[in-house]
PDB file of N, CA and C in Angstrom:
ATOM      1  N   UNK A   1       0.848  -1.172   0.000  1.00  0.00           N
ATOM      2  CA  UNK A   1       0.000   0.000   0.000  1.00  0.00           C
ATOM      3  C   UNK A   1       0.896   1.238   0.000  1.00  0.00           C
ATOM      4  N   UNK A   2       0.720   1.939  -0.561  1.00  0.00           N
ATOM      5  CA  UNK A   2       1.610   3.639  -1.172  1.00  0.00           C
ATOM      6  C   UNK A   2       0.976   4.318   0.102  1.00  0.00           C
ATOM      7  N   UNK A   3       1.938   5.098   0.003  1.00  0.00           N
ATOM      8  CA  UNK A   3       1.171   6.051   1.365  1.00  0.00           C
ATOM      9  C   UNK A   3       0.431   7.242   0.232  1.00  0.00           C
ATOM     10  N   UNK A   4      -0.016   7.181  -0.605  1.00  0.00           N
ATOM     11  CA  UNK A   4      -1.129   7.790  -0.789  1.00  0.00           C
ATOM     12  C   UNK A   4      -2.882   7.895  -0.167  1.00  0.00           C
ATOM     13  N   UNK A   5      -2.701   6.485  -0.531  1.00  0.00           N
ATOM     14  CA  UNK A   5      -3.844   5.857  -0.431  1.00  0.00           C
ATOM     15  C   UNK A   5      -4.762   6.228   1.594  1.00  0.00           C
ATOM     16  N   UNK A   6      -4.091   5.780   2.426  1.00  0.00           N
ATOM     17  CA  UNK A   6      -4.422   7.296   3.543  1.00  0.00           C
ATOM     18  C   UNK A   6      -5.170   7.837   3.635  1.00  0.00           C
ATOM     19  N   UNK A   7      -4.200   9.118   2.779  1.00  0.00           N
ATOM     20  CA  UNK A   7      -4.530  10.337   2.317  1.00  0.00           C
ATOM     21  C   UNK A   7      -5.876  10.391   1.415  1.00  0.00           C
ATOM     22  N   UNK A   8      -5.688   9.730   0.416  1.00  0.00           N
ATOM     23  CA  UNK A   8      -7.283   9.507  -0.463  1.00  0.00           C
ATOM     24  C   UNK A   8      -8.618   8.941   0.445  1.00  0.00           C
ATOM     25  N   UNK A   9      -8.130   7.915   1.385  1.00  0.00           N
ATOM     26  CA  UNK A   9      -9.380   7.475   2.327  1.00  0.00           C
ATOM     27  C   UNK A   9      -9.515   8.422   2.919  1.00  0.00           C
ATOM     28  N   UNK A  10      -8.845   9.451   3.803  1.00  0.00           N
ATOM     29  CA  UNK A  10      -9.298  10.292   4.859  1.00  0.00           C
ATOM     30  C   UNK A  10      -9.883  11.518   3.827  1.00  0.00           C
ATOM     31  N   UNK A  11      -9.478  12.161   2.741  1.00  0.00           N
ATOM     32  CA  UNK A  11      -9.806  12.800   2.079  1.00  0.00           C
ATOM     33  C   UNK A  11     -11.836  12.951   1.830  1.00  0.00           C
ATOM     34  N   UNK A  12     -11.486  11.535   1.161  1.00  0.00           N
ATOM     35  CA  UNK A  12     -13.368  10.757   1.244  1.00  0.00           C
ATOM     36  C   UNK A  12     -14.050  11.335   2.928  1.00  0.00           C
ATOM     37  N   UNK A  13     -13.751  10.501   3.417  1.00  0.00           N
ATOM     38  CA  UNK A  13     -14.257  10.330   5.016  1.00  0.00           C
ATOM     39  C   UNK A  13     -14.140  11.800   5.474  1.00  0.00           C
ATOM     40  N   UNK A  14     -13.556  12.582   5.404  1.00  0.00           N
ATOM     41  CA  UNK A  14     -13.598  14.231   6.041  1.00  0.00           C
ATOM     42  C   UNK A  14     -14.822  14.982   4.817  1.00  0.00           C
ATOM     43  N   UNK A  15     -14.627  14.841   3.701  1.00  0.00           N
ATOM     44  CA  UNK A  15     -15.818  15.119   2.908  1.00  0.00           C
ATOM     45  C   UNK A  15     -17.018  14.668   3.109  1.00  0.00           C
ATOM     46  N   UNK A  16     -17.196  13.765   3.564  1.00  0.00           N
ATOM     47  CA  UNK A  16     -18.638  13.008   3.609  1.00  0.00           C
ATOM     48  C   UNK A  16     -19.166  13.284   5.231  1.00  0.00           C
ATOM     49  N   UNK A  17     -17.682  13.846   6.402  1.00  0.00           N
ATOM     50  CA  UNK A  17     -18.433  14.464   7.418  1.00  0.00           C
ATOM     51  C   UNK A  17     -18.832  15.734   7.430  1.00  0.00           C
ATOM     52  N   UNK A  18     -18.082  16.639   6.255  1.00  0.00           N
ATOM     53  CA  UNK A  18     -18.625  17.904   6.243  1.00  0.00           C
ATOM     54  C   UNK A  18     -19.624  18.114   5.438  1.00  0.00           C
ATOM     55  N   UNK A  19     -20.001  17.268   4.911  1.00  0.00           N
ATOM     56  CA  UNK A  19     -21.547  17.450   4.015  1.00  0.00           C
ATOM     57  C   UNK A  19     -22.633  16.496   4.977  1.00  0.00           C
ATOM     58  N   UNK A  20     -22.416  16.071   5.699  1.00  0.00           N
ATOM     59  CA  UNK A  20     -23.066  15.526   7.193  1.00  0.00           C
ATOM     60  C   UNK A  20     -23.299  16.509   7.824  1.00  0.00           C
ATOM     61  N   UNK A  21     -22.243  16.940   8.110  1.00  0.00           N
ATOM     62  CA  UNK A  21     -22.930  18.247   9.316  1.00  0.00           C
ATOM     63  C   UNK A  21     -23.878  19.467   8.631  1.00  0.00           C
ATOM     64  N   UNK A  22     -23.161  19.442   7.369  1.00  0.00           N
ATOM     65  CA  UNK A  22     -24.081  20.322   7.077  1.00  0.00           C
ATOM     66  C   UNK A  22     -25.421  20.241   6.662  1.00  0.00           C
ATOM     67  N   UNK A  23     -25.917  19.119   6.166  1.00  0.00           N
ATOM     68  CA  UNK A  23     -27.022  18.185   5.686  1.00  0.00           C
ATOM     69  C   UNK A  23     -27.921  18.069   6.672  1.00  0.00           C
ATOM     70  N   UNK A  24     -27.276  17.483   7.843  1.00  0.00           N
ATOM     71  CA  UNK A  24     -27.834  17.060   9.337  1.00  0.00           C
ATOM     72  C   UNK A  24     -28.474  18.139  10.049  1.00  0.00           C
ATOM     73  N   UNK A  25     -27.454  19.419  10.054  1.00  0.00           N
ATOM     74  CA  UNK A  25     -27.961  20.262  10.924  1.00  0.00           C
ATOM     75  C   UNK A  25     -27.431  21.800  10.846  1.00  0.00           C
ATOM     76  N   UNK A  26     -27.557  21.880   9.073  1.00  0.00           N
ATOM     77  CA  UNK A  26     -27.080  22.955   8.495  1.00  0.00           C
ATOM     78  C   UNK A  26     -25.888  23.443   8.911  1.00  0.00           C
ATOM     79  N   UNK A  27     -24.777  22.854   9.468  1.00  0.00           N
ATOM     80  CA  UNK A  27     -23.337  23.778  10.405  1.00  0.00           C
ATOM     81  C   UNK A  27     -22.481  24.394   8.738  1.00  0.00           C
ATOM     82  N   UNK A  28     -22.602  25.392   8.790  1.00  0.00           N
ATOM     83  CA  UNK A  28     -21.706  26.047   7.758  1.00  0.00           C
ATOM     84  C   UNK A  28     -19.890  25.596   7.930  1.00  0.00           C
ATOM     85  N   UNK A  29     -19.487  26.000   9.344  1.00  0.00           N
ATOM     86  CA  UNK A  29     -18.427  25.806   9.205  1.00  0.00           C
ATOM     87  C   UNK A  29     -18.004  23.946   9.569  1.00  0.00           C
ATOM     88  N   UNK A  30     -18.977  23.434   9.343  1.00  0.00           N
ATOM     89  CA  UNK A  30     -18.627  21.374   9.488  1.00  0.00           C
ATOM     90  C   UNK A  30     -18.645  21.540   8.390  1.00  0.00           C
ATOM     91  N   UNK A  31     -19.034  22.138   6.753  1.00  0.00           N
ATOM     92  CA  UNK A  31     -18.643  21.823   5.897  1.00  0.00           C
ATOM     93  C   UNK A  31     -17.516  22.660   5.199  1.00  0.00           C
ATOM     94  N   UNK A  32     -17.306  23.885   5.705  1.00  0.00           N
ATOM     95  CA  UNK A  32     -16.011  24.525   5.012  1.00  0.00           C
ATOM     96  C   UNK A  32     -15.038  23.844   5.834  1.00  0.00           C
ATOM     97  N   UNK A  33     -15.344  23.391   6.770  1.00  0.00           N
ATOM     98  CA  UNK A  33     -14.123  22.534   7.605  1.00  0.00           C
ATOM     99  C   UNK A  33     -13.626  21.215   6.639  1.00  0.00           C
ATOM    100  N   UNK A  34     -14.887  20.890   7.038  1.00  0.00           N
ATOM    101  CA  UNK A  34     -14.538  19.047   6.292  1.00  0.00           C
ATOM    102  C   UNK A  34     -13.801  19.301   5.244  1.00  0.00           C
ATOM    103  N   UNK A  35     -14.617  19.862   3.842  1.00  0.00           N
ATOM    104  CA  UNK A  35     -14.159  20.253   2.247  1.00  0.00           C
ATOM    105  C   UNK A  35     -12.555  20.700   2.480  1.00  0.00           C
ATOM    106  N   UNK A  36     -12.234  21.538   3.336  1.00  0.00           N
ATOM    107  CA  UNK A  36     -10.902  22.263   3.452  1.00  0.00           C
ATOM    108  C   UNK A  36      -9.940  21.185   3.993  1.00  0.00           C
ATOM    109  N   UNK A  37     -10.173  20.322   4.796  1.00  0.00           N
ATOM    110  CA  UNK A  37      -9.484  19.256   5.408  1.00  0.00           C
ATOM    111  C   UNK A  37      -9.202  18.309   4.184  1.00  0.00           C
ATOM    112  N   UNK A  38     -10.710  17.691   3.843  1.00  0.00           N
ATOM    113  CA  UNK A  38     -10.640  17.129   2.601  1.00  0.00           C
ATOM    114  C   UNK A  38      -9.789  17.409   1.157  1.00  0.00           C
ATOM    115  N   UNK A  39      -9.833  18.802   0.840  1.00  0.00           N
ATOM    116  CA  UNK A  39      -8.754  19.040  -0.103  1.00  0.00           C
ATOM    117  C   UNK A  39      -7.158  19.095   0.312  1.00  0.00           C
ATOM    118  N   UNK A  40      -6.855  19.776   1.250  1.00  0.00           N
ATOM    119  CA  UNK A  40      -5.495  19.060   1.806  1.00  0.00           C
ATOM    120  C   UNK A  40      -5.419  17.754   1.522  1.00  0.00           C
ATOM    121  N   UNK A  41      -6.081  16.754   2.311  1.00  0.00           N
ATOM    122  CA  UNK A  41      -5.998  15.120   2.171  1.00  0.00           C
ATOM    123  C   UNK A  41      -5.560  15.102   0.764  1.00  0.00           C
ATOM    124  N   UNK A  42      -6.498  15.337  -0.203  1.00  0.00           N
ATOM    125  CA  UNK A  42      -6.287  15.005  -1.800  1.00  0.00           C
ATOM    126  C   UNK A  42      -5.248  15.434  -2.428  1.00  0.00           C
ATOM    127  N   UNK A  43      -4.869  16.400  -2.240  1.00  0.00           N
ATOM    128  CA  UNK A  43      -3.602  17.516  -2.912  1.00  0.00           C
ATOM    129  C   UNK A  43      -2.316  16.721  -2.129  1.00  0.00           C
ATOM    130  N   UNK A  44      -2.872  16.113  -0.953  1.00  0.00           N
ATOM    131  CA  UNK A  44      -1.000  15.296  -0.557  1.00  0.00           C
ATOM    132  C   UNK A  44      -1.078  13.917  -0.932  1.00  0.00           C
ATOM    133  N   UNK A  45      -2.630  13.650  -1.184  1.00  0.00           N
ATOM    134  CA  UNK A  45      -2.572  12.040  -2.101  1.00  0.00           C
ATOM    135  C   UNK A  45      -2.014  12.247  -3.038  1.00  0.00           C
ATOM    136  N   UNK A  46      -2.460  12.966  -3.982  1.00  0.00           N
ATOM    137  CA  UNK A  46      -2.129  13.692  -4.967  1.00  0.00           C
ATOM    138  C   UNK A  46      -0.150  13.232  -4.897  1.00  0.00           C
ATOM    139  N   UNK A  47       0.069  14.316  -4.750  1.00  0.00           N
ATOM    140  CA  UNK A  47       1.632  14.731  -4.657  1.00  0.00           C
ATOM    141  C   UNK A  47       2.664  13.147  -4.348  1.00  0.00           C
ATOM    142  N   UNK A  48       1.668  12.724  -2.931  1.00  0.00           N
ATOM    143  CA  UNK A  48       2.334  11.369  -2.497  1.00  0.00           C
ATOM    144  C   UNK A  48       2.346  10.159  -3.515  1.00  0.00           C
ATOM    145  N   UNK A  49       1.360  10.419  -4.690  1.00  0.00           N
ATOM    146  CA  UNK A  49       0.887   9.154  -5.730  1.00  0.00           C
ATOM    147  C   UNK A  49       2.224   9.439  -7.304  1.00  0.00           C
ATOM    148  N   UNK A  50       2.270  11.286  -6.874  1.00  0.00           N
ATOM    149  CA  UNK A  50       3.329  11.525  -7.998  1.00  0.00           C
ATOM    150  C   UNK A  50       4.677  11.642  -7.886  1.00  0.00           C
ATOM    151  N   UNK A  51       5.046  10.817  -6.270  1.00  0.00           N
ATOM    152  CA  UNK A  51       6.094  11.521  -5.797  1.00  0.00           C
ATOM    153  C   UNK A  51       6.874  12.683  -5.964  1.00  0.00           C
ATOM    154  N   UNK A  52       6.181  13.412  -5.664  1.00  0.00           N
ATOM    155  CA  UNK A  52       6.952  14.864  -5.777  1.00  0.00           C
ATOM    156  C   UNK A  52       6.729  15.417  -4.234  1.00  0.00           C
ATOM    157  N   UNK A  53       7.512  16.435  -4.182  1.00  0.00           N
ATOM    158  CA  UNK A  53       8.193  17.090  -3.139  1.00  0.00           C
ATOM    159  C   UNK A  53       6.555  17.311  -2.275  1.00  0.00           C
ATOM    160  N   UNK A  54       7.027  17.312  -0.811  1.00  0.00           N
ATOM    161  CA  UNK A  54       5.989  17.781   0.334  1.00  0.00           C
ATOM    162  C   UNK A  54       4.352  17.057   0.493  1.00  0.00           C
ATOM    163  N   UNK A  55       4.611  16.281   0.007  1.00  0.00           N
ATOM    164  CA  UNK A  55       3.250  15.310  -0.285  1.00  0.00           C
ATOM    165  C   UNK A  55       3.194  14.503   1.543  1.00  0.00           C
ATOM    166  N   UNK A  56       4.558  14.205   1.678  1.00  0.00           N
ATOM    167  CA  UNK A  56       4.451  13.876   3.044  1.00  0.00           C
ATOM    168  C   UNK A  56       4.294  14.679   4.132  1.00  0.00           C
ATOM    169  N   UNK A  57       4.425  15.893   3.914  1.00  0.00           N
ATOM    170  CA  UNK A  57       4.996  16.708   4.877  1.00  0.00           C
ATOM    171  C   UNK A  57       3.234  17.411   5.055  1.00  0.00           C
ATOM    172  N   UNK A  58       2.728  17.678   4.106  1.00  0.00           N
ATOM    173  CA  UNK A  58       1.105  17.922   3.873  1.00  0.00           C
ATOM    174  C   UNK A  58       0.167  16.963   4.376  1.00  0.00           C
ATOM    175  N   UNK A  59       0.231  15.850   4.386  1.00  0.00           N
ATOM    176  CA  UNK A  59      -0.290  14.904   4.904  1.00  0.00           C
ATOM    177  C   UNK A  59       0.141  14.937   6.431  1.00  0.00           C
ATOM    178  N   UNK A  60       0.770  15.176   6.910  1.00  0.00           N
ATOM    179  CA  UNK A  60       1.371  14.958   8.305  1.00  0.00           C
ATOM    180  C   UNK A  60       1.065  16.258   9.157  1.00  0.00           C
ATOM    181  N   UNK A  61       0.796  17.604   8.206  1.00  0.00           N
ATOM    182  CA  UNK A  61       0.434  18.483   8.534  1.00  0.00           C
ATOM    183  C   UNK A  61      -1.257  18.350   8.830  1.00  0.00           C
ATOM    184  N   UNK A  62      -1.817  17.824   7.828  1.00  0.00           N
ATOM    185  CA  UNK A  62      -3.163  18.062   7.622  1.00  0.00           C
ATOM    186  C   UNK A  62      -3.620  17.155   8.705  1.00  0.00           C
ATOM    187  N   UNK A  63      -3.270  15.877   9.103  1.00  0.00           N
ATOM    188  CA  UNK A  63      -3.724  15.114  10.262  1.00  0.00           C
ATOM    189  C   UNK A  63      -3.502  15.689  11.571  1.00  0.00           C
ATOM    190  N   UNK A  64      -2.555  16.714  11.239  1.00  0.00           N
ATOM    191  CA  UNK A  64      -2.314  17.622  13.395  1.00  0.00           C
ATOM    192  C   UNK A  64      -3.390  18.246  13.070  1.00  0.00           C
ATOM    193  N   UNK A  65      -3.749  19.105  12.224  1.00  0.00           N
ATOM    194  CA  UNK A  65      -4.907  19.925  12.283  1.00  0.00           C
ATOM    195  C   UNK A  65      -6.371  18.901  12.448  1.00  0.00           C
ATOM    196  N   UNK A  66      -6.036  17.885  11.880  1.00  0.00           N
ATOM    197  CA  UNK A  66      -7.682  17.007  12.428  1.00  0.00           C
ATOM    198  C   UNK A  66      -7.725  16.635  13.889  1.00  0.00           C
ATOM    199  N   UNK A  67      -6.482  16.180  14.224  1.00  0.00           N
ATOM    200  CA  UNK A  67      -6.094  16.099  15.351  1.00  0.00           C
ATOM    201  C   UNK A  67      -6.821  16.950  15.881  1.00  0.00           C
ATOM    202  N   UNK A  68      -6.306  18.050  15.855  1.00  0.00           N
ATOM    203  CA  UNK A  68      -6.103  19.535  17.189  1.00  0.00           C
ATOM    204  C   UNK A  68      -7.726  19.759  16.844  1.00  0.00           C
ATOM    205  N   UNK A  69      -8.383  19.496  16.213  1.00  0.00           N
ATOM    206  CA  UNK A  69      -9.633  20.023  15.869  1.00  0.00           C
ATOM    207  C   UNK A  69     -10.888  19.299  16.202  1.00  0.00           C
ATOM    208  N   UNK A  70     -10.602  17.810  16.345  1.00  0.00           N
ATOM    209  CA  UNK A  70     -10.847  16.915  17.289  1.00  0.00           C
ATOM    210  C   UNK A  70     -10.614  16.944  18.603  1.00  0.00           C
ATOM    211  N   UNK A  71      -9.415  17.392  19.220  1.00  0.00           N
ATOM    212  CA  UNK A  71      -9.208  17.653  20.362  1.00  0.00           C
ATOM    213  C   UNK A  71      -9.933  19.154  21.211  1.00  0.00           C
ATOM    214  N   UNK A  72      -9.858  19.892  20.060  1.00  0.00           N
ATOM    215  CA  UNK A  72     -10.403  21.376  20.888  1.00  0.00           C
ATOM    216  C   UNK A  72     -12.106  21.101  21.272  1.00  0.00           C
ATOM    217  N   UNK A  73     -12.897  20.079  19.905  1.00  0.00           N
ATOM    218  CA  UNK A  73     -14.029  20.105  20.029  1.00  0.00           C
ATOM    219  C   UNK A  73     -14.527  18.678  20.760  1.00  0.00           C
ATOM    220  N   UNK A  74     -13.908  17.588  21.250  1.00  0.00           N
ATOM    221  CA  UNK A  74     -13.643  16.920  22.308  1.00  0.00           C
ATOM    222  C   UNK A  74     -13.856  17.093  23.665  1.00  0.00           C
ATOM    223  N   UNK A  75     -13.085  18.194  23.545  1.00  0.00           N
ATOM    224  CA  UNK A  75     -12.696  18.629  24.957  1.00  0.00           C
ATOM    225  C   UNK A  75     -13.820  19.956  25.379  1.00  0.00           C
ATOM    226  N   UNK A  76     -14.497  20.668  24.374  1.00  0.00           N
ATOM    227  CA  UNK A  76     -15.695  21.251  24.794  1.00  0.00           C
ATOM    228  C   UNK A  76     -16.915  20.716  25.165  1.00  0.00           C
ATOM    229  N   UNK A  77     -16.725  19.654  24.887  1.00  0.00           N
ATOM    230  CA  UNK A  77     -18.107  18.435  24.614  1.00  0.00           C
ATOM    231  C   UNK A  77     -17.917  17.576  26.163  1.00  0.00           C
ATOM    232  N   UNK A  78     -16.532  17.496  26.585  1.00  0.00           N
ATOM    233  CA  UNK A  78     -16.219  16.848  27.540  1.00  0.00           C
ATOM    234  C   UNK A  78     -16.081  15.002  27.349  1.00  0.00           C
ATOM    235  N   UNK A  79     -15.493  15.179  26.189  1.00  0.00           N
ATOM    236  CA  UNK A  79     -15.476  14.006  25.556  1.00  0.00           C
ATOM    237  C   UNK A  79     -16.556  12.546  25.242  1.00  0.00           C
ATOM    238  N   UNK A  80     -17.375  12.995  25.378  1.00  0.00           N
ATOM    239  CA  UNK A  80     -18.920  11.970  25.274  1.00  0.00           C
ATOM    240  C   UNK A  80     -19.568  12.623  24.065  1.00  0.00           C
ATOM    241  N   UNK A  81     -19.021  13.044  22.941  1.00  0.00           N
ATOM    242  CA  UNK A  81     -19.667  13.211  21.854  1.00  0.00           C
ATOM    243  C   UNK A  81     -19.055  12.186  20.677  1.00  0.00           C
ATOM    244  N   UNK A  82     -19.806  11.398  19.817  1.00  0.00           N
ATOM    245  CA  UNK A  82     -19.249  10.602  18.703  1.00  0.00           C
ATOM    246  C   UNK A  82     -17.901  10.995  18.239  1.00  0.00           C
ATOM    247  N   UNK A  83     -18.831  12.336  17.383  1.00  0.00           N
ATOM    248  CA  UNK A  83     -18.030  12.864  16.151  1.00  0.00           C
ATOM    249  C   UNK A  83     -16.989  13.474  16.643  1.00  0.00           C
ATOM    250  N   UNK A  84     -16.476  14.198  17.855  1.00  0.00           N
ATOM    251  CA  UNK A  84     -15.341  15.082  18.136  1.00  0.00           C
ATOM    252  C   UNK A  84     -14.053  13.584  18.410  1.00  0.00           C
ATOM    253  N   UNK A  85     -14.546  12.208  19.246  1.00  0.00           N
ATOM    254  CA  UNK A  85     -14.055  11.788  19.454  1.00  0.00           C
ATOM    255  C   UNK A  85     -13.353  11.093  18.419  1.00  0.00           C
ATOM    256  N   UNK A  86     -14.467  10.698  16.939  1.00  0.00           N
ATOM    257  CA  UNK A  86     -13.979  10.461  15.773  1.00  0.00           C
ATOM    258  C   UNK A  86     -12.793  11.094  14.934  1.00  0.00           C
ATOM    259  N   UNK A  87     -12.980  12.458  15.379  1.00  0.00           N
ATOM    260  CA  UNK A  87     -12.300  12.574  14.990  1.00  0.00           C
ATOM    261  C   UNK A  87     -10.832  13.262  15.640  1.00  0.00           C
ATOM    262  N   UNK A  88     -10.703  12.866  16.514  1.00  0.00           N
ATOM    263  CA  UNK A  88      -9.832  12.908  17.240  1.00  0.00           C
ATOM    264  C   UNK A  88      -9.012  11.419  17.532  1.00  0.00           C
ATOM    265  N   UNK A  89      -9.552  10.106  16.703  1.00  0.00           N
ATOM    266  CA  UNK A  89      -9.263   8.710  16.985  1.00  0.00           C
ATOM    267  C   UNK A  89      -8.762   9.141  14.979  1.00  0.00           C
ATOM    268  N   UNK A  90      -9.340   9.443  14.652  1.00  0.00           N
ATOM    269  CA  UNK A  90      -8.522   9.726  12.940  1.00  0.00           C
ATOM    270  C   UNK A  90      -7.516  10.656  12.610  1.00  0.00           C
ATOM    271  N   UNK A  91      -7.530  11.594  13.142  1.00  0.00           N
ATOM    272  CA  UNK A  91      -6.320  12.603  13.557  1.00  0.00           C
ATOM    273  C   UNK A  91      -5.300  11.918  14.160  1.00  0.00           C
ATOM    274  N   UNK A  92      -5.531  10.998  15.351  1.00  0.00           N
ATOM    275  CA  UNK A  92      -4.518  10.545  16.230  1.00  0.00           C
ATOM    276  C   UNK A  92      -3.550   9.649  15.593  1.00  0.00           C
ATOM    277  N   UNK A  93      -4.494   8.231  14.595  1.00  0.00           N
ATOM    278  CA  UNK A  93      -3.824   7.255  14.180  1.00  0.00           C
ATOM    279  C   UNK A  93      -3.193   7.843  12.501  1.00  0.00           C
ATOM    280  N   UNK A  94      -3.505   8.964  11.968  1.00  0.00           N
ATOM    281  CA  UNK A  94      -3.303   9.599  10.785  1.00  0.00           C
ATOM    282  C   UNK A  94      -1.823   9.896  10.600  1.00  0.00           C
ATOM    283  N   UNK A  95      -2.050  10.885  12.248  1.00  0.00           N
ATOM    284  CA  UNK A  95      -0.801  11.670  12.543  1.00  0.00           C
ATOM    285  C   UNK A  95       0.293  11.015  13.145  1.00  0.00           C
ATOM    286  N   UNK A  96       0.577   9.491  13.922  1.00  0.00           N
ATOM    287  CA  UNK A  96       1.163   8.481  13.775  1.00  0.00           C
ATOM    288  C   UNK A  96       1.225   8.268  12.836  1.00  0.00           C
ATOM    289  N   UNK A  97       0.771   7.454  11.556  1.00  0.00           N
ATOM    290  CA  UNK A  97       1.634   6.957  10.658  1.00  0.00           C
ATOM    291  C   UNK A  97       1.815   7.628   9.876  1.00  0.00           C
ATOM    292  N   UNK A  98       1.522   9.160   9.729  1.00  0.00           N
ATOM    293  CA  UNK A  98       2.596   9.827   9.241  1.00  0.00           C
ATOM    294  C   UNK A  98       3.828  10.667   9.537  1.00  0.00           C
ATOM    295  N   UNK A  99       4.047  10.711  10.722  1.00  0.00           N
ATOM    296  CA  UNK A  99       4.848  11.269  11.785  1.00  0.00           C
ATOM    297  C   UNK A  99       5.833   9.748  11.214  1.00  0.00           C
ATOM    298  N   UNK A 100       5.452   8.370  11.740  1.00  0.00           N
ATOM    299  CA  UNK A 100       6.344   6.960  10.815  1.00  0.00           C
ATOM    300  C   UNK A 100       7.000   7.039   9.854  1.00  0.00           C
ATOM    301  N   UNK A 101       5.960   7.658   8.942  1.00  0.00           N
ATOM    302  CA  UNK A 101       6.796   7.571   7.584  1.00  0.00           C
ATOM    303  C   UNK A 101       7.836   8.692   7.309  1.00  0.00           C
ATOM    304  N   UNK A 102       7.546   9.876   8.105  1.00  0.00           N
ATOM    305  CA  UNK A 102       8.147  10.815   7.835  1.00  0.00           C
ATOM    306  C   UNK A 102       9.532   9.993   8.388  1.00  0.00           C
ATOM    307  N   UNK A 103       9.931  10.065   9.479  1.00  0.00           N
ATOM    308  CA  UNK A 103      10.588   9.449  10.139  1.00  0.00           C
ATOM    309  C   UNK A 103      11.491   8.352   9.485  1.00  0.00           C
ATOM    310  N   UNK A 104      10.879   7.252   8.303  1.00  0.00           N
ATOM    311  CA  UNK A 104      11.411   6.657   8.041  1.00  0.00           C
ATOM    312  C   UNK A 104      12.283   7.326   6.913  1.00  0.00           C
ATOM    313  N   UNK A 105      11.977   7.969   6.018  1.00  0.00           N
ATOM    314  CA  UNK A 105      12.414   8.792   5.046  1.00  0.00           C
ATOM    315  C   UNK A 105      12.961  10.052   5.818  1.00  0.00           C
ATOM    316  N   UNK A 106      12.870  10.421   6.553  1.00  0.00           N
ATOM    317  CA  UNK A 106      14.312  11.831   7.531  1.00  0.00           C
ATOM    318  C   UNK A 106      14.068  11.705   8.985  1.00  0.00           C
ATOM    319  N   UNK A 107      15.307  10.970   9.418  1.00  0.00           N
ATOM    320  CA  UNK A 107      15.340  10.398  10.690  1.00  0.00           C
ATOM    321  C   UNK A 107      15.166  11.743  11.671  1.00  0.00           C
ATOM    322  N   UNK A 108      14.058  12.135  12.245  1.00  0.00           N
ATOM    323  CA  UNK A 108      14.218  12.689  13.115  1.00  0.00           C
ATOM    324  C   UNK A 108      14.096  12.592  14.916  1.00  0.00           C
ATOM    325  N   UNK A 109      13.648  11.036  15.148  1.00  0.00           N
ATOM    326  CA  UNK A 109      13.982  10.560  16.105  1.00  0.00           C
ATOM    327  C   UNK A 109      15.100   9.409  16.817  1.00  0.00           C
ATOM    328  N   UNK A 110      16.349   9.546  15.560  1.00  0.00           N
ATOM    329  CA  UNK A 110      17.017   8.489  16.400  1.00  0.00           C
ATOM    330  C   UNK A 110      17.709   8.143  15.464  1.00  0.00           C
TER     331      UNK A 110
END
């Protein structure tokens, strides 16, 4: 499996929650969120599928921000909400294996 591919699943899955929220319960910014998350995802599938420069580094970026965005809205919720926790469990394992790969390709732990 290419480390594109990831990137193309989470891409899907952040699109299909921001047209959820917004569908569900009109939230404007669950879908400029999602779509904006979502195009990052694609643009480093993208890059990661053509190997060219920063494809990893975009991807590794774009999962702290799901992360942190999961975590801020987590932690307002007091953690007993689905979706903050969702996405704070896809951010988490995202941003591990790409924090891995980075790692494996420029050693920065060791």
């Amino acid at each position: 499996m290419g480390l594109d591919h990831p990137a193309f699943t989470l891409s899907g899955l952040c699109a299909i929650g921001g047209l959820m929220g917004y569908f569900r319960k009109g939230s404007v910014p669950s879908l400029v969120a999602g779509l904006g998350v979502s195009t990052l995802y694609g643009i480093s599938g993208y890059l990661l599928n053509q190997n060219a420069n920063y494809g990893l580094e975009l991807a590794l970026g774009t999962s702290s921000v799901l992360l942190a965005a999961g975590l801020s809205r987590a932690t307002s919720t007091g953690f007993k909400k689905p979706i903050p926790l969702a996405l704070v469990l896809l951010g988490g394992l995202s941003t591990g294996y790409y924090l891995k790969k980075y790692d494996e390709f420029y050693p920065i732990f060791g």
